[in-house]
C-alpha atoms as a PDB file:
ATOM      1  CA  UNK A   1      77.161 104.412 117.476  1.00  0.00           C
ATOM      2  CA  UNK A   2      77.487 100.463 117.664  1.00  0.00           C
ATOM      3  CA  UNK A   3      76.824  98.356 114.682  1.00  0.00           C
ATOM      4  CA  UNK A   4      75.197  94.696 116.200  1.00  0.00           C
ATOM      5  CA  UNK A   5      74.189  91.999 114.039  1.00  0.00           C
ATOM      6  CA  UNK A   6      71.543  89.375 115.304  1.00  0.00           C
ATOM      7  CA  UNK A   7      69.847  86.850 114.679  1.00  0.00           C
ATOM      8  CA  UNK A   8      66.319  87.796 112.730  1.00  0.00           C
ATOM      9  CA  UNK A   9      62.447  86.578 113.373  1.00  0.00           C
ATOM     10  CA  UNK A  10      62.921  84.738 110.137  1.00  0.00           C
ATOM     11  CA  UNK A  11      65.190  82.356 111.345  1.00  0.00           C
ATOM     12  CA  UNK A  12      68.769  81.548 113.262  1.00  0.00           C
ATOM     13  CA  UNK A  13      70.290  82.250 109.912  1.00  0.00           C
ATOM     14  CA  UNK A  14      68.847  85.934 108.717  1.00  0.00           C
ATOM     15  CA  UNK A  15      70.170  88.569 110.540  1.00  0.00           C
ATOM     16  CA  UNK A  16      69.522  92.044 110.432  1.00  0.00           C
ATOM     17  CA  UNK A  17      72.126  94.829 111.439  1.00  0.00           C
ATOM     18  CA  UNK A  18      71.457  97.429 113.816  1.00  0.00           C
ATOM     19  CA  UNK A  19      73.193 100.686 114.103  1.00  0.00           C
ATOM     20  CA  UNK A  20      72.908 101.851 117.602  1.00  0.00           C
ATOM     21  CA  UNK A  21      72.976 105.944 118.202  1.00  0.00           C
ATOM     22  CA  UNK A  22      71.977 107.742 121.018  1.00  0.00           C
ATOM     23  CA  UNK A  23      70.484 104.430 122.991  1.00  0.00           C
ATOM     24  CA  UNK A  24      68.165 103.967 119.580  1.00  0.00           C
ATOM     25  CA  UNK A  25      68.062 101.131 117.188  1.00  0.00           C
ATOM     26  CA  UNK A  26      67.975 102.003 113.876  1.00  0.00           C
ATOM     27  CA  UNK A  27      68.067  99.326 111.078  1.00  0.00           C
ATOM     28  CA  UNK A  28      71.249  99.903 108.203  1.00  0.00           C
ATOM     29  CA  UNK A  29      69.032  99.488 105.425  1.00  0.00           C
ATOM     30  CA  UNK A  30      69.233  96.545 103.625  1.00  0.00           C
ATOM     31  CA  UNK A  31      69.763  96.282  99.779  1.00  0.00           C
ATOM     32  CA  UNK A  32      69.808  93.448  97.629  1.00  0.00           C
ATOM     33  CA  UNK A  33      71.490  92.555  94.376  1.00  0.00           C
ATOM     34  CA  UNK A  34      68.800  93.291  92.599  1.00  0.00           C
ATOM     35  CA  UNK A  35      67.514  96.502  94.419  1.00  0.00           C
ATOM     36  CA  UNK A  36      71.786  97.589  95.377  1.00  0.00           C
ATOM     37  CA  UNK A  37      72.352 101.746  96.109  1.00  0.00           C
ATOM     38  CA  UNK A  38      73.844 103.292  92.727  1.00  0.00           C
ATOM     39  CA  UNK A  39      76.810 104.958  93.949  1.00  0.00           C
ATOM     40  CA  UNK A  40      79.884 107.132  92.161  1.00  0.00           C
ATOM     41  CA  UNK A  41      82.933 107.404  93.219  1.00  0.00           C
ATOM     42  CA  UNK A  42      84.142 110.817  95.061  1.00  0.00           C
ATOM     43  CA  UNK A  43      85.391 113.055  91.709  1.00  0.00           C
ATOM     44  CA  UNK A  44      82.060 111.209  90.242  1.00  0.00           C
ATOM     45  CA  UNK A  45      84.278 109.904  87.301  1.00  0.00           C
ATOM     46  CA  UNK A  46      83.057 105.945  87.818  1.00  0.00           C
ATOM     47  CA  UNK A  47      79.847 104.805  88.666  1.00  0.00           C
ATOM     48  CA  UNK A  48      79.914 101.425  90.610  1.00  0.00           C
ATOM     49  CA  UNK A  49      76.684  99.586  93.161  1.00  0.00           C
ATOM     50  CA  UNK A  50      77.097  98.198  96.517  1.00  0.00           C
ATOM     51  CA  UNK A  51      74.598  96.210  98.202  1.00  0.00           C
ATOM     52  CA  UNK A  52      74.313  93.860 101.714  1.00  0.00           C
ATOM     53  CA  UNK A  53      74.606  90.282 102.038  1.00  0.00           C
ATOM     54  CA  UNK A  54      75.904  87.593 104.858  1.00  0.00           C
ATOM     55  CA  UNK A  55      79.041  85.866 103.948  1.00  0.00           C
ATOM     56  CA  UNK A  56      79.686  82.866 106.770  1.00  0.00           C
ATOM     57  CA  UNK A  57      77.467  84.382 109.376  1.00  0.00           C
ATOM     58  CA  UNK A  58      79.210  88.194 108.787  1.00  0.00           C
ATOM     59  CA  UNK A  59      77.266  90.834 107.298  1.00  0.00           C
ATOM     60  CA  UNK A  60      78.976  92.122 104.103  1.00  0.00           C
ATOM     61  CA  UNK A  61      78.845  95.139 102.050  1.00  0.00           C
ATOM     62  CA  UNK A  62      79.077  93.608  98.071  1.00  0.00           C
ATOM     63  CA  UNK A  63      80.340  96.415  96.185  1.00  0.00           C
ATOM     64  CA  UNK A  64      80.405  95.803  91.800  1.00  0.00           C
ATOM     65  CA  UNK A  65      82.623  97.588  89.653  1.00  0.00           C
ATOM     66  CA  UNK A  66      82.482  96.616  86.233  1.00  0.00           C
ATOM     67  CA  UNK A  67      83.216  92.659  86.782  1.00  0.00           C
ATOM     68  CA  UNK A  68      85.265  93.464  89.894  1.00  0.00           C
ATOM     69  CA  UNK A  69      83.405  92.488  93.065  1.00  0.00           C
ATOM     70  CA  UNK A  70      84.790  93.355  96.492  1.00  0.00           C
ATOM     71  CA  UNK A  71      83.525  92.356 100.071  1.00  0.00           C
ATOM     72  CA  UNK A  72      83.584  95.175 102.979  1.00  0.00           C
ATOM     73  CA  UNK A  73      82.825  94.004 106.377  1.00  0.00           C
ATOM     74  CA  UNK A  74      79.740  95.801 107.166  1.00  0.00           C
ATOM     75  CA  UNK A  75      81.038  97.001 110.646  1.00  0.00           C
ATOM     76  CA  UNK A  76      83.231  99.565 108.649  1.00  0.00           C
ATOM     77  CA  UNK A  77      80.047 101.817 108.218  1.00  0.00           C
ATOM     78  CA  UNK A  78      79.932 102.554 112.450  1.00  0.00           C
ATOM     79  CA  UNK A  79      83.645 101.918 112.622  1.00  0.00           C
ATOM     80  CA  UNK A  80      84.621 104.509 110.275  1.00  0.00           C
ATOM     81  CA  UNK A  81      81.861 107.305 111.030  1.00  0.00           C
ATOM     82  CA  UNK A  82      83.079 106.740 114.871  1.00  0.00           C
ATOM     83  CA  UNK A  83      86.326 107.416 114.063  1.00  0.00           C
ATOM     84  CA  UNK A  84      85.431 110.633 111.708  1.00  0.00           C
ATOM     85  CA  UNK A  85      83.211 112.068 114.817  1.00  0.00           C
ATOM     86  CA  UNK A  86      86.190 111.760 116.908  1.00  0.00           C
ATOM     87  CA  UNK A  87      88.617 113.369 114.507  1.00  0.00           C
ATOM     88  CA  UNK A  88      86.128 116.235 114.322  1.00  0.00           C
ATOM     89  CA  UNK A  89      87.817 117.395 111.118  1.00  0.00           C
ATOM     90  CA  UNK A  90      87.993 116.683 107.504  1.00  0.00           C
ATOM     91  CA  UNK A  91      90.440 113.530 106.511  1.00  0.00           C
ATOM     92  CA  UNK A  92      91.707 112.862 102.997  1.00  0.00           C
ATOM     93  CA  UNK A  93      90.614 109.710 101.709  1.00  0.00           C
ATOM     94  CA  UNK A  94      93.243 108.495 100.022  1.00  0.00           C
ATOM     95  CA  UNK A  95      92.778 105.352  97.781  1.00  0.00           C
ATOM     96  CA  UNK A  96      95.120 102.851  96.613  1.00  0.00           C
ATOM     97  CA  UNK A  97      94.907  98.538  95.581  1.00  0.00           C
ATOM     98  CA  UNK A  98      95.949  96.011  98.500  1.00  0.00           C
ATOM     99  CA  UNK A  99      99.571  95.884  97.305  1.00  0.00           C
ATOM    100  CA  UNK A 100     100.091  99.535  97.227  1.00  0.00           C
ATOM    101  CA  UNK A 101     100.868 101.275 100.283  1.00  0.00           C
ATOM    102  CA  UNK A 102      97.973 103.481 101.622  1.00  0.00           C
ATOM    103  CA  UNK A 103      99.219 107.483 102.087  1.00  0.00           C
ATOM    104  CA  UNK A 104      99.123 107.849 106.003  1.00  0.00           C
ATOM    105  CA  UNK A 105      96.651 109.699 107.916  1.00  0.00           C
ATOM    106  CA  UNK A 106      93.720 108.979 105.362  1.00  0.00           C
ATOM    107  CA  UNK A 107      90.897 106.573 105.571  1.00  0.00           C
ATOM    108  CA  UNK A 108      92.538 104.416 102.989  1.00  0.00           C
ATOM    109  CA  UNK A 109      95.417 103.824 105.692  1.00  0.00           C
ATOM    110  CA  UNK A 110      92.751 103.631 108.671  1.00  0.00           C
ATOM    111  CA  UNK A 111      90.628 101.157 106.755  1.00  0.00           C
ATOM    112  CA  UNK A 112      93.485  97.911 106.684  1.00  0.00           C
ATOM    113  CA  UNK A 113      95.253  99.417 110.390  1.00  0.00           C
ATOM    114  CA  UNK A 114      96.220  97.120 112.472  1.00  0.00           C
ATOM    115  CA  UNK A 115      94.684  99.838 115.161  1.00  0.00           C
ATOM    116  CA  UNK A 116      91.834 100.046 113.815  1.00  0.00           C
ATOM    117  CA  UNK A 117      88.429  98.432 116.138  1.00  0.00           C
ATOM    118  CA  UNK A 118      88.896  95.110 114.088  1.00  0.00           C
ATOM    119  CA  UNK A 119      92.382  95.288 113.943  1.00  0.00           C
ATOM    120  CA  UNK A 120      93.641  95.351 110.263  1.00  0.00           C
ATOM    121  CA  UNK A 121      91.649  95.099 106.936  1.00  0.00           C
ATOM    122  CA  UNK A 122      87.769  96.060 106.523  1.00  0.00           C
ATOM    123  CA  UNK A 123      88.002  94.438 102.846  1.00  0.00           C
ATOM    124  CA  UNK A 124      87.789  90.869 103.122  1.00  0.00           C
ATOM    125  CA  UNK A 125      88.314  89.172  99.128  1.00  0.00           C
ATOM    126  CA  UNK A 126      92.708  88.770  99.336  1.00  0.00           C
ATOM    127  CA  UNK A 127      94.068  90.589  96.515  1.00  0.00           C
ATOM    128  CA  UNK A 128      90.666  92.901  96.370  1.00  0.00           C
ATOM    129  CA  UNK A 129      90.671  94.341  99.897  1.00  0.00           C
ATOM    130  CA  UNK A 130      92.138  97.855  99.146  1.00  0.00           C
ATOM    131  CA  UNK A 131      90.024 101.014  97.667  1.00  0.00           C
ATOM    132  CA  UNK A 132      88.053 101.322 101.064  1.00  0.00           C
ATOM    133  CA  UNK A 133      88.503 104.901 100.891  1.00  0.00           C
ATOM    134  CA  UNK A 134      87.100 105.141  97.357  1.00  0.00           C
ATOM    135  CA  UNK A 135      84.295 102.783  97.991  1.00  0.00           C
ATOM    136  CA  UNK A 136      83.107 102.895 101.526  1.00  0.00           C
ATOM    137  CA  UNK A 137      82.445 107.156 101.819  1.00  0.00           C
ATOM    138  CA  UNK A 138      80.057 107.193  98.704  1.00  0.00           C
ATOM    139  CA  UNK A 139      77.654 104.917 100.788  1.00  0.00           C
ATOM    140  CA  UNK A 140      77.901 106.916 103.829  1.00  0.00           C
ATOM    141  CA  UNK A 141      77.415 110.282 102.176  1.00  0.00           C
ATOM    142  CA  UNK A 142      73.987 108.472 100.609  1.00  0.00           C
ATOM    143  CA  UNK A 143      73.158 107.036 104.054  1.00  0.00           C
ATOM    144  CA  UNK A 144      73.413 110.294 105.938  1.00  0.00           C
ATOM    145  CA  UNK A 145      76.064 109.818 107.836  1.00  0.00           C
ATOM    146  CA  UNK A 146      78.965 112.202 106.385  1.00  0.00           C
ATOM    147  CA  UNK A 147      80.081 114.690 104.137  1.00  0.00           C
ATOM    148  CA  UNK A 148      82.488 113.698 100.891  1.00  0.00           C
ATOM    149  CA  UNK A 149      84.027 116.228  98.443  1.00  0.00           C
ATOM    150  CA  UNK A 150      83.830 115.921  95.292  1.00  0.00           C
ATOM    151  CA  UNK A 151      86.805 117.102  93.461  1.00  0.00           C
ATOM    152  CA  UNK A 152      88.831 115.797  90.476  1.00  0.00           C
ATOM    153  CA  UNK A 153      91.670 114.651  93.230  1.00  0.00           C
ATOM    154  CA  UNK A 154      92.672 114.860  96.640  1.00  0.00           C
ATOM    155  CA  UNK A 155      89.072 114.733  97.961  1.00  0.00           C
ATOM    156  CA  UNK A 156      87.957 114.788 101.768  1.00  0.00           C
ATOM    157  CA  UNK A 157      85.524 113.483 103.952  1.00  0.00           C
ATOM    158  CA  UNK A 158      84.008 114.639 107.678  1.00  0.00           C
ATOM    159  CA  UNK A 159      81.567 112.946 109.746  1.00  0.00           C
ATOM    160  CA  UNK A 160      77.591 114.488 110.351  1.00  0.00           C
END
C-alpha cells in the first residue's frame, strides 16, 4: 500500500491523498474540523478527534485533545499498516511524550525511528510529536485497516 498525495481538479493547491492497495486507488477519507472522526484512546479512558488538513503543501492528520493539538504526517497511516503487515504479529503500542524515551519494539518507538520510511518522527509540532502510538491506531482501527486492544494497559495492535 502507497500513500501519494497530488495535486486535485480544484486547483494546484488542494490535494487529495490516495492510498494505493493492490494496483487500486482508494481515496483516505477526508475529514474536516468541523466534520473530524471521534476517536478514544486504546483502554477507551479519553476521548480525543482527529481530522485532515495540508500544512505547507504536506497532508496532516490534526489530532485535538482537550486544548492540545498535535500534527501527524499523514503518510504514517500506509507507513505504519505496511510495517504491521510485515510483522505479521501483534506489537505493543507503547506510548510516551517527545522527551520520554519510547519502550523498544512498539509503535511508539517505530513512529520517531530514524529507520523508519521517513526516517525519524511522524509527529511534526516540536515538543508535541510523541503519543503516536496512542493516537495514530484509534484511526486505523476506525478506517479498517487494523485491529487494537482495548485493555486498561499494555494494549496491542495487528494489521488486517
Amino acid at each position: 500500500m502507497i500513500v501519494r498525495t497530488t495535486p486535485g481538479q480544484a486547483g494546484p493547491n488542494v490535494h487529495t491523498t490516495t492510498i494505493l492497495e493492490r494496483n487500486e486507488f482508494m481515496a483516505l477519507p477526508t475529514r474536516t474540523k468541523d466534520d473530524p472522526w471521534t476517536l478514544k484512546t486504546p483502554p477507551a479512558t479519553s476521548e480525543f478527534t482527529m481530522h485532515t488538513d495540508t500544512r505547507d503543501g504536506i497532508d496532516i492528520l490534526v489530532c485535538t485533545v482537550g486544548k492540545t493539538v498535535l500534527h501527524y504526517d499523514a503518510r504514517c497511516i500506509n507507513d505504519l499498516h505496511t510495517m504491521l503487515k510485515s510483522h505479521g504479529d501483534w506489537m505493543e503500542l507503547g506510548g510516551a511524550d517527545e522527551q520520554k524515551a519510547a519502550k523498544e519494539g512498539t509503535v511508539e518507538a517505530w513512529g520517531r525511528s530514524p529507520t523508519n520510511p521517513i526516517g525519524g518522527w511522524y509527529g511534526l509540532k516540536k515538543g508535541l510529536r510523541g503519543r503516536f502510538g496512542v493516537y495514530i491506531p484509534p484511526l486505523m482501527e476506525a478506517l479498517g485497516l487494523c485491529e487494537v486492544e482495548h485493555n486498561p494497559k499494555n494494549n496491542r495492535i495487528r494489521a488486517i
